[in-house]
Every structure is written in structure tokens, then in C-alpha cells.
N, C-alpha and C. Protein backbone atom coordinates (compact mmCIF):
# COMPACT_ATOMS: atom_id res chain seq x y z
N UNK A 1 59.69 147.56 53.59
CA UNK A 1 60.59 147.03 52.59
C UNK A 1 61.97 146.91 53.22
N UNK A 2 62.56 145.97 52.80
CA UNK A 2 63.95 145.59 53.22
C UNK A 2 64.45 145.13 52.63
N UNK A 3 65.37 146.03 51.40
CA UNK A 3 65.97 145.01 50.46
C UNK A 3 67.41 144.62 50.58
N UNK A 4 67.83 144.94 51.71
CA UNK A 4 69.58 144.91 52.42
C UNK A 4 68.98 142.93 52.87
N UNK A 5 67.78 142.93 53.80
CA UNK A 5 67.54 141.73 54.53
C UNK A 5 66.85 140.78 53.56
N UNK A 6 66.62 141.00 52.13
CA UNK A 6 66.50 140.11 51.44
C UNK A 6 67.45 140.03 50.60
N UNK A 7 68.35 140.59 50.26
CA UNK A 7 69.13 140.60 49.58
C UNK A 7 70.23 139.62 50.30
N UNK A 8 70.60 139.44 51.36
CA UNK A 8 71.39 138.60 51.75
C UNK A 8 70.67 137.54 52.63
N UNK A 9 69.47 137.01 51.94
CA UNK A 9 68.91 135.77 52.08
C UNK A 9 68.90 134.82 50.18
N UNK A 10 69.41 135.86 49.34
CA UNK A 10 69.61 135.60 47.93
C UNK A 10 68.73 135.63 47.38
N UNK A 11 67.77 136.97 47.57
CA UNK A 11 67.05 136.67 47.24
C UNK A 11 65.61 136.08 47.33
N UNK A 12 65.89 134.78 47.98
CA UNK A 12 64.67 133.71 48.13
C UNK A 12 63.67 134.25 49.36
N UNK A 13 62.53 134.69 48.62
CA UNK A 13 61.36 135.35 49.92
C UNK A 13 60.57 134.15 50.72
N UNK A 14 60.56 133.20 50.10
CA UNK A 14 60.05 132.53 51.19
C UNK A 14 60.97 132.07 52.43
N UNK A 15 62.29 131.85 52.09
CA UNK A 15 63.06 132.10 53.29
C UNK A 15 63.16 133.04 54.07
N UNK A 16 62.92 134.30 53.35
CA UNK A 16 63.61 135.22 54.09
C UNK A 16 61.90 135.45 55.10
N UNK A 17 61.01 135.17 54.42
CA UNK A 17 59.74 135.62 55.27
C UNK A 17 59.74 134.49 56.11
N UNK A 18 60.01 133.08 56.04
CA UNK A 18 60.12 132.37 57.26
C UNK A 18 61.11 133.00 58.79
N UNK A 19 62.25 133.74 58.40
CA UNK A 19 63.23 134.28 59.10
C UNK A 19 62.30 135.78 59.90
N UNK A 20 62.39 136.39 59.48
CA UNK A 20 62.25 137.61 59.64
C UNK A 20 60.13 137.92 59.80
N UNK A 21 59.67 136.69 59.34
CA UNK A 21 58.10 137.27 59.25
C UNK A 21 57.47 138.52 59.19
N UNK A 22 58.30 138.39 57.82
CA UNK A 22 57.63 139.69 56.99
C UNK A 22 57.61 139.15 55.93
N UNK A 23 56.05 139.09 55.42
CA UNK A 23 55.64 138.77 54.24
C UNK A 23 55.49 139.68 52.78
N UNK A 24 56.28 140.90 53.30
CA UNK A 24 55.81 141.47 51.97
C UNK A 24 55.85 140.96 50.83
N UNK A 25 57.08 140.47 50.72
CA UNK A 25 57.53 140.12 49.42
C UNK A 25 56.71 138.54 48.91
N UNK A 26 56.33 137.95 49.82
CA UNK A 26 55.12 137.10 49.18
C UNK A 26 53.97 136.93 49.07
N UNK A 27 53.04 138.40 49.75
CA UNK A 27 52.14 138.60 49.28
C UNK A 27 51.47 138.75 48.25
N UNK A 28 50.17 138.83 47.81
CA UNK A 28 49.74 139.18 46.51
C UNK A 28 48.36 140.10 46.75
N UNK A 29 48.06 140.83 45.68
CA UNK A 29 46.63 141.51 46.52
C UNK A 29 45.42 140.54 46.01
N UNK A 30 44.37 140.98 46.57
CA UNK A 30 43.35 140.08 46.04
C UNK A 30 42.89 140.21 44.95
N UNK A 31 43.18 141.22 43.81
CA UNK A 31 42.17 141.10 43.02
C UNK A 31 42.82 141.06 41.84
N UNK A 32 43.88 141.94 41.81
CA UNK A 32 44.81 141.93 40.99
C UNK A 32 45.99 140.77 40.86
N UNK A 33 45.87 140.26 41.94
CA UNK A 33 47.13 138.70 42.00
C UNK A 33 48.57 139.82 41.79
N UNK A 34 48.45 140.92 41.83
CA UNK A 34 49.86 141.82 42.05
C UNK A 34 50.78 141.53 42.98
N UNK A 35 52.27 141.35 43.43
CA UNK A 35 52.76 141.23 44.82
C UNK A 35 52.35 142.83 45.01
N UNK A 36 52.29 142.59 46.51
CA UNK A 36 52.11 144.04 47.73
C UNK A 36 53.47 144.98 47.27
N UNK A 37 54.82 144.67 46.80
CA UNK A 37 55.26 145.39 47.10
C UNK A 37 55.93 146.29 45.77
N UNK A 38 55.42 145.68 44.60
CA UNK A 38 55.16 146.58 43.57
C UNK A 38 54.39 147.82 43.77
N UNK A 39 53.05 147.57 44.48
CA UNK A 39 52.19 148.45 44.50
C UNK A 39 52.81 149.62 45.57
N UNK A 40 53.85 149.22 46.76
CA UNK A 40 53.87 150.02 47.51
C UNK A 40 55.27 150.65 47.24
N UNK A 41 55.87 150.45 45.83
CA UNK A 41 56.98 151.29 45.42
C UNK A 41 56.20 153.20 45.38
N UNK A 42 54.68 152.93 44.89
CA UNK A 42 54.57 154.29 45.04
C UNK A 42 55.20 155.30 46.07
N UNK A 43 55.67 155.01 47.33
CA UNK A 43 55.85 155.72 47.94
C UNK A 43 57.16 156.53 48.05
N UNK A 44 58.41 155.55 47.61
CA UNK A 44 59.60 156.05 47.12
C UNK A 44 59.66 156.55 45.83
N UNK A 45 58.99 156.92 45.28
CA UNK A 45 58.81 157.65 44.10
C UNK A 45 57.91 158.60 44.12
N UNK A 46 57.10 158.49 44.94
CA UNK A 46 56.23 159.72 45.43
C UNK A 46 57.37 160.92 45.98
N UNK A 47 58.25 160.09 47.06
CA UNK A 47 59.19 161.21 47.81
C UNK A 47 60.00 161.46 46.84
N UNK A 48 60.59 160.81 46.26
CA UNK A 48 61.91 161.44 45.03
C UNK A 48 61.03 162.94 44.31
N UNK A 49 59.63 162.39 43.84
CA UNK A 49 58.99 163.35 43.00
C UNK A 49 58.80 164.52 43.77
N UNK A 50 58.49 164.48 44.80
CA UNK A 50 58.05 165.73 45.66
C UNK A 50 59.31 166.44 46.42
N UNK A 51 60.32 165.66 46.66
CA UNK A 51 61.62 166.49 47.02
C UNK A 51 62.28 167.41 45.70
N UNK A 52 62.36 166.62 44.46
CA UNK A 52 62.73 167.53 43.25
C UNK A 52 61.49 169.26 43.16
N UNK A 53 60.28 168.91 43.62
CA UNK A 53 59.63 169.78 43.14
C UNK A 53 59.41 170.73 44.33
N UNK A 54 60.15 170.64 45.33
CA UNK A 54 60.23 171.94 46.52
C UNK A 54 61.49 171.94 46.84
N UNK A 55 62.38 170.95 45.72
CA UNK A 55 64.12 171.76 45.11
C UNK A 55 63.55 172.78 44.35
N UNK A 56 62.79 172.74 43.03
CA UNK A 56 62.53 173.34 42.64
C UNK A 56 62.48 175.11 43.13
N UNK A 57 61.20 174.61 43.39
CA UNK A 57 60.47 176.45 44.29
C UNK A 57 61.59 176.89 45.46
N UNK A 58 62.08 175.99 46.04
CA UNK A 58 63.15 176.91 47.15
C UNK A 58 64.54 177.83 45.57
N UNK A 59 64.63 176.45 44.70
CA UNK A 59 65.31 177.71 44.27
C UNK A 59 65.11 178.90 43.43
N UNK A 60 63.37 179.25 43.57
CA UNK A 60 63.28 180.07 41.97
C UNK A 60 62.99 180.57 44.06
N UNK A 61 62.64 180.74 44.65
CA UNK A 61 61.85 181.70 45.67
C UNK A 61 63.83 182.36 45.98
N UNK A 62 64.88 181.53 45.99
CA UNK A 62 66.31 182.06 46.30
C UNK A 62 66.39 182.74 45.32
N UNK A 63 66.34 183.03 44.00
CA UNK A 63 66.26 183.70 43.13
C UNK A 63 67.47 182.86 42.14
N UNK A 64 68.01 181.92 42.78
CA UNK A 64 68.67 180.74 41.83
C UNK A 64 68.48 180.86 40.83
N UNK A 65 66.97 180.81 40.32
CA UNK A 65 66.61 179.83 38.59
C UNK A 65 65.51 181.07 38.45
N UNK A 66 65.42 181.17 37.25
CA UNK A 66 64.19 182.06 36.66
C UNK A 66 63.16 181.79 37.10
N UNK A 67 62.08 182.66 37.63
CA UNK A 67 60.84 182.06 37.89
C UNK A 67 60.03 181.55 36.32
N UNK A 68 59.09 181.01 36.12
CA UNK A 68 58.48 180.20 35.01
C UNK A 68 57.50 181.65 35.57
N UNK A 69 57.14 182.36 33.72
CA UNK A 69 55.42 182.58 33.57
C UNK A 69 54.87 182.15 33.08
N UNK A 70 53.66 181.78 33.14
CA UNK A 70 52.70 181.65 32.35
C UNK A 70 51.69 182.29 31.94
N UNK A 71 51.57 183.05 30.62
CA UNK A 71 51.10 184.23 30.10
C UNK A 71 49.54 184.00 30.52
N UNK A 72 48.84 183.02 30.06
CA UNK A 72 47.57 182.56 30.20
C UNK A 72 46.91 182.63 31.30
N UNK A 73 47.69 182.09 32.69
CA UNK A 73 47.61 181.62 34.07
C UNK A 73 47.68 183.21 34.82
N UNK A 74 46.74 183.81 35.69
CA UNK A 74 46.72 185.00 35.86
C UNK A 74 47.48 184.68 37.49
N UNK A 75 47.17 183.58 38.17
CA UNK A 75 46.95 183.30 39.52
C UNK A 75 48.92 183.13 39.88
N UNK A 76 49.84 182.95 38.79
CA UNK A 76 51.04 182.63 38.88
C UNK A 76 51.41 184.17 39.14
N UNK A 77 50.65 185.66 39.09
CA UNK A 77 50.85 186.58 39.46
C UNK A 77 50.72 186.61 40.56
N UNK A 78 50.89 186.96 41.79
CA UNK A 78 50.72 187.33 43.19
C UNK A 78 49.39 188.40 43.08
N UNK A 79 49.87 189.66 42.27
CA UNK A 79 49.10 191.11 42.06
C UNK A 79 47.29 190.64 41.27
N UNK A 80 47.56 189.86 40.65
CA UNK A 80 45.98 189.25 40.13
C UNK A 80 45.48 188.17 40.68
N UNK A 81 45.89 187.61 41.99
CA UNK A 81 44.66 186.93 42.54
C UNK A 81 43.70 187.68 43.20
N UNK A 82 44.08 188.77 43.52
CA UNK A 82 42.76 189.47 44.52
C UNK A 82 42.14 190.57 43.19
């Protein structure tokens, strides 16, 4: 993805994939007729999601934030998994 190098083509992907031959942005998949690069936003949102959630645990393991119990969940004990 390059949205700095399409962005200052205005936009227009078939220019910018004539320039640069990179087609992401005018691809489509086969079955779905989706462009490619909807589908491959998963991945910057995968990382946003997974950096918040080992912000998280570094700060309950610093003692930052309360740890979460869960009364039900025995395994969130250390002392009751074995």
C-alpha cells in the first residue's frame, strides 16, 4: 500500500499503476469482484488491535492498571492451573 504515492497522482489508480506498476489499487479478487486492497486493510488493523492488547498486559504485569478477575475462569489464577 502506498497512499502518500497515490495520493499525489490524485488519486487516479490507473495512472498511478501505469507509473509505479503496482496494481493494487486496481485489482479485484476473483470471486468476490472486491478491490485487493480493502481486503488487505486487515493487516493495519490487525497491528493497531494487537499493539493495544500487549499495551494492555505490559501494564497490568507493571502493576499500572488492576489486573481483571474472572470469578468463573479458574486458569486466570496462576495457583489453579496445575
Amino acid at each position: 500500500m502506498d497512499p502518500i504515492g497515490i495520493a499525489s497522482k490524485g488519486f487516479d489508480a490507473k495512472e498511478y499503476a501505469a507509473e509505479s506498476f503496482n496494481f493494487l489499487y486496481t485489482e479485484h479478487t476473483q470471486t468476490l469482484e472486491w478491490p485487493v486492497w480493502v481486503l488487505q486493510l486487515i493487516m493495519p488493523i490487525f497491528a493497531v488491535c494487537m499493539s493495544l492488547h500487549a499495551l494492555a498486559n505490559l501494564l497490568e504485569d507493571m502493576s499500572l492498571a488492576p489486573k481483571r478477575q474472572h470469578p468463573g475462569f479458574a486458569a486466570t489464577n496462576p495457583d489453579a492451573v496445575n
